[in-house]
N, C-alpha and C. Protein backbone atom coordinates (compact mmCIF):
# COMPACT_ATOMS: atom_id res chain seq x y z
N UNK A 1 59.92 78.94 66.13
CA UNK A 1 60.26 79.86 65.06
C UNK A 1 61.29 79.25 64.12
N UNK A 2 61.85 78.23 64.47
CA UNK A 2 63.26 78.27 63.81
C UNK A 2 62.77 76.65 62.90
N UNK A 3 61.63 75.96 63.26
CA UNK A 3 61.56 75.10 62.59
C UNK A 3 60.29 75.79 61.21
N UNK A 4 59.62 77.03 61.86
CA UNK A 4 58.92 77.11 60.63
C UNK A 4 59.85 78.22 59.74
N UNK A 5 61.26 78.79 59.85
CA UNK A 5 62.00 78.88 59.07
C UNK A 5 62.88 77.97 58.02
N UNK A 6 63.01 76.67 58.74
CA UNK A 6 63.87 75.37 57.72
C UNK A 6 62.27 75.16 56.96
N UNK A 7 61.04 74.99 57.58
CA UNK A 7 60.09 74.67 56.12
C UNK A 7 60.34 75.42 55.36
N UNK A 8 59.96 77.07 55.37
CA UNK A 8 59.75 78.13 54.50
C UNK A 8 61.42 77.79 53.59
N UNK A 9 62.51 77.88 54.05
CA UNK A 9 63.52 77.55 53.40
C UNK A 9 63.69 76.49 52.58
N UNK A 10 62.91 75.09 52.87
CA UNK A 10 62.61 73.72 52.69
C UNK A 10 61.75 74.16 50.94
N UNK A 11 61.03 74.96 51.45
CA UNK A 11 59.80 75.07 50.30
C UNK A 11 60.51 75.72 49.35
N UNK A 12 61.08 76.82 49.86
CA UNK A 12 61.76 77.63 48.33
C UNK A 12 63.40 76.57 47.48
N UNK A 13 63.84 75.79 48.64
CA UNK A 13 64.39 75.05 47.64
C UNK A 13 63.60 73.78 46.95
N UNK A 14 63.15 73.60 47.30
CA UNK A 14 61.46 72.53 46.48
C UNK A 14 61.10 73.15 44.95
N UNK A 15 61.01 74.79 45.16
CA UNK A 15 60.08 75.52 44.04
C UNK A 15 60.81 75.79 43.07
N UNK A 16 62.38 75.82 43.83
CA UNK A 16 63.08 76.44 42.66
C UNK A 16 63.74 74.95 41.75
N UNK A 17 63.78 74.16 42.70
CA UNK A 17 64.47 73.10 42.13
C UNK A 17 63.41 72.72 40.91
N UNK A 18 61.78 72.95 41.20
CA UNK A 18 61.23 72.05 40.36
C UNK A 18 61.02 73.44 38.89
N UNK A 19 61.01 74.23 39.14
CA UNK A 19 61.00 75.43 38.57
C UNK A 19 61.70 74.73 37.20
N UNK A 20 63.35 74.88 37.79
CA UNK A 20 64.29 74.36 36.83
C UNK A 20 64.58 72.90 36.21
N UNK A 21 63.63 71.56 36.89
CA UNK A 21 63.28 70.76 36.29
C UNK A 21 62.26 70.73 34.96
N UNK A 22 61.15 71.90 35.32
CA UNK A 22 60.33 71.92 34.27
C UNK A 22 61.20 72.86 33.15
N UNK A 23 61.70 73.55 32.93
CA UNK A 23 62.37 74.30 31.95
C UNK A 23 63.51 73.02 31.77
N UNK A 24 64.10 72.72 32.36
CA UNK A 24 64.90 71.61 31.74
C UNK A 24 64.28 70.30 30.84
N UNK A 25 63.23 69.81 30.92
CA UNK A 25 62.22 68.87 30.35
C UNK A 25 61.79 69.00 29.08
N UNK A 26 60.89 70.90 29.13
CA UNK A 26 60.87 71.63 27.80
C UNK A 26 61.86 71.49 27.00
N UNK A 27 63.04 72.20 27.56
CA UNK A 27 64.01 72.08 26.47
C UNK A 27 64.76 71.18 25.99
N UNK A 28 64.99 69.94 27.04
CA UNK A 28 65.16 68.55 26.24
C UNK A 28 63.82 68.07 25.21
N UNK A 29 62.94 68.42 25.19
CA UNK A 29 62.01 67.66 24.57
C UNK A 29 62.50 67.28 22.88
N UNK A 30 61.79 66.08 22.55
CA UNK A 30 62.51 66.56 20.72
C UNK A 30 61.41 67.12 20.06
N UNK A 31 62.26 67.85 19.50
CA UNK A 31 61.44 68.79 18.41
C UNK A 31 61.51 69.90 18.31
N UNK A 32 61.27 71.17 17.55
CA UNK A 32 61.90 72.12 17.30
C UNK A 32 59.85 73.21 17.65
N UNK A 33 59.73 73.54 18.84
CA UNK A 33 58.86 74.34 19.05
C UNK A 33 58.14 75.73 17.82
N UNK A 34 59.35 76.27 17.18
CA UNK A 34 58.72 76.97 16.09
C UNK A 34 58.33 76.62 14.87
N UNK A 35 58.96 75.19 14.44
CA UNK A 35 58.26 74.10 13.38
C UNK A 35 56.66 74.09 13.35
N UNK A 36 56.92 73.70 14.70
CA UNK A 36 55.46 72.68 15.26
C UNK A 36 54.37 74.19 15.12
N UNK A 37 54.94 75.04 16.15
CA UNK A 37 53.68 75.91 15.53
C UNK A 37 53.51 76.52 14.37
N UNK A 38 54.61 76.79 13.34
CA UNK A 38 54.78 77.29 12.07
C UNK A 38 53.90 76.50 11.06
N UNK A 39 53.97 75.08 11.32
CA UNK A 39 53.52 74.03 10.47
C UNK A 39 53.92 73.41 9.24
N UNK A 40 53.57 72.56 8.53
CA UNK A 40 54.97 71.75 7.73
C UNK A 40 54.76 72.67 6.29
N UNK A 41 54.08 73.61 6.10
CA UNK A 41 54.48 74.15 4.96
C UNK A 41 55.07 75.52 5.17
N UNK A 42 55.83 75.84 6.36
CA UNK A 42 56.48 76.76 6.77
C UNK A 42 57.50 76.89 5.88
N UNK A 43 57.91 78.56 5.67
CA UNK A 43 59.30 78.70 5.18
C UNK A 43 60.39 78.76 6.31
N UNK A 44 61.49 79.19 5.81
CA UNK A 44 62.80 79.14 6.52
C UNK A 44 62.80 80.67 7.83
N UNK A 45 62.11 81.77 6.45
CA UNK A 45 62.24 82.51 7.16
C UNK A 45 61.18 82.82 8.40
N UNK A 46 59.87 82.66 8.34
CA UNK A 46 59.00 82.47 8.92
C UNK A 46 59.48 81.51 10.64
N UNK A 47 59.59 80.57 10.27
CA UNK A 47 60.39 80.00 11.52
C UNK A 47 61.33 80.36 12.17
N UNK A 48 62.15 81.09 11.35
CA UNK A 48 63.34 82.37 11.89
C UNK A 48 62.18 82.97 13.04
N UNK A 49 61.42 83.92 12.19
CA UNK A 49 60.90 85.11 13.08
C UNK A 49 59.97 84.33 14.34
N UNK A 50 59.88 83.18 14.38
CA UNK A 50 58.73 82.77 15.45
C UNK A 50 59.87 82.12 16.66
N UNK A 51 61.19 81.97 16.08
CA UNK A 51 62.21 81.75 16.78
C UNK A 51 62.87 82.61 17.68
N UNK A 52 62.65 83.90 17.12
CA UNK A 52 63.36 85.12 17.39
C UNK A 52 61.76 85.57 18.60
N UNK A 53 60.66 85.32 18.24
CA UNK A 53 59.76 85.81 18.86
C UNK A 53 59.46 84.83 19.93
N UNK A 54 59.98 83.73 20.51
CA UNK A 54 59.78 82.50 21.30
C UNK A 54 61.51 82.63 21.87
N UNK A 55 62.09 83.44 21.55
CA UNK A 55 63.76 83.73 22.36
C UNK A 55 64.47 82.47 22.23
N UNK A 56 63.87 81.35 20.98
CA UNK A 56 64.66 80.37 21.34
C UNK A 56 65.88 80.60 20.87
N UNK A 57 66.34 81.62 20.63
CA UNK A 57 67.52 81.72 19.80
C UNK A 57 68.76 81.95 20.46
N UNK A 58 68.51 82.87 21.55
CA UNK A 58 69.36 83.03 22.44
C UNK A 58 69.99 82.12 23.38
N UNK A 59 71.02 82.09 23.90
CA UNK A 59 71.46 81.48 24.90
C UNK A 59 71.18 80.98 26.33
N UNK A 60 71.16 79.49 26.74
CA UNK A 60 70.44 78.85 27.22
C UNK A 60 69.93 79.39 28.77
N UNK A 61 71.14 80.00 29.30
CA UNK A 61 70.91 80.73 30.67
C UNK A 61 70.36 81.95 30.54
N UNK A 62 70.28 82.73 29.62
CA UNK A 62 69.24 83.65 29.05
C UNK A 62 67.96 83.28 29.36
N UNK A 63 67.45 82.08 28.06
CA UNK A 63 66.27 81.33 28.38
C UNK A 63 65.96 80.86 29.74
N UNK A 64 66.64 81.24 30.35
CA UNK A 64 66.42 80.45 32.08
C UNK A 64 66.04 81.54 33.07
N UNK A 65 67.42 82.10 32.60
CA UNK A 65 66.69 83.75 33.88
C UNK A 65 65.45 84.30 33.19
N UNK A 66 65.28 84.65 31.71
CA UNK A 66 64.27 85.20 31.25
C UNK A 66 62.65 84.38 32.14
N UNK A 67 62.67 83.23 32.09
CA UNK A 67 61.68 82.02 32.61
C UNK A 67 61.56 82.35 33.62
N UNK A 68 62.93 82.36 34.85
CA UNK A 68 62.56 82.40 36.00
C UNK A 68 61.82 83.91 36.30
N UNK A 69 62.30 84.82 35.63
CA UNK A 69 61.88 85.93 35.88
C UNK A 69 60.22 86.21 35.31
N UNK A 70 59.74 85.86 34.65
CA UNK A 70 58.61 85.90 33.79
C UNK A 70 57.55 85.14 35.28
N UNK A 71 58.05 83.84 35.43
CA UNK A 71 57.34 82.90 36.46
C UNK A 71 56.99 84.07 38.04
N UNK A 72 57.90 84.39 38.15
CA UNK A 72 58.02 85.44 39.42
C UNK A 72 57.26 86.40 39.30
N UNK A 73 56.85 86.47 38.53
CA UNK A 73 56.60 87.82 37.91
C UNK A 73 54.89 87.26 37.74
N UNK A 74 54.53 86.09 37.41
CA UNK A 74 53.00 85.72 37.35
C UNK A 74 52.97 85.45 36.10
N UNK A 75 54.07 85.71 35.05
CA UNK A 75 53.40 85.38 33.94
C UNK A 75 53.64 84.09 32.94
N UNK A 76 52.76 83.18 32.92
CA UNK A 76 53.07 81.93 32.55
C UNK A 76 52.91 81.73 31.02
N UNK A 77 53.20 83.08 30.51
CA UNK A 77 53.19 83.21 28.72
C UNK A 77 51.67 83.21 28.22
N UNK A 78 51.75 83.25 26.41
CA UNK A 78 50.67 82.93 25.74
C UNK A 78 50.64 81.13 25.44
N UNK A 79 49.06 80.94 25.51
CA UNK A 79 49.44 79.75 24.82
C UNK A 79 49.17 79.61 23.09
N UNK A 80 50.08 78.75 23.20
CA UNK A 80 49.75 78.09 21.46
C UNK A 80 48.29 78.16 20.96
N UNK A 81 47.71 77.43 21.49
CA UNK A 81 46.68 76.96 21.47
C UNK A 81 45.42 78.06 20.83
N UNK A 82 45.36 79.09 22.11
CA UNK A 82 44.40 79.99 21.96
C UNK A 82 44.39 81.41 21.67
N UNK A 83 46.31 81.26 21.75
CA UNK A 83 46.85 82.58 22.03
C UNK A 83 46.17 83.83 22.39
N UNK A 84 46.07 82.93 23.64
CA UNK A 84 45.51 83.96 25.15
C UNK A 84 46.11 83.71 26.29
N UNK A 85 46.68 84.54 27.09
CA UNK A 85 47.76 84.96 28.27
C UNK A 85 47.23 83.59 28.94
């Protein structure tokens, strides 16, 4: 019993660690995520609102619990792409 408790314990520090590697990666990346989908003849304000609608605006541990909580939760966002869940 007590060794398939250190896996199960083993695993959730595994999930969370990589959890917060991938949100750390995203947000180092370069480039400004509401640009890229706005596109280069975007205005100022327009990128505002896709900023405000993508939470990048807020504060970084915000963006983190919001993530972790979303992930827990099953939901791995819309994508860009097809904008479908």
């Amino acid at each position: 019993m007590a060794f398939v408790v250190r896996r199960i314990a083993g695993a959730v520090f595994v999930i969370f660690g990589t959890m917060t590697l991938v949100f750390s990666i995203l947000y180092w990346l370069p480039g400004d995520p509401a640009v890229l989908i706005a596109g280069d003849s975007a205005t100022e304000e327009s990128i505002a609102r896709i900023r405000a609608l993508l939470g990048t605006e807020r504060p970084l541990w915000e963006q983190y619990g919001d993530y972790l909580s979303r992930l827990l939760h099953g939901d791995l966002g819309i994508s860009f792409a097809t904008q479908e869940p």
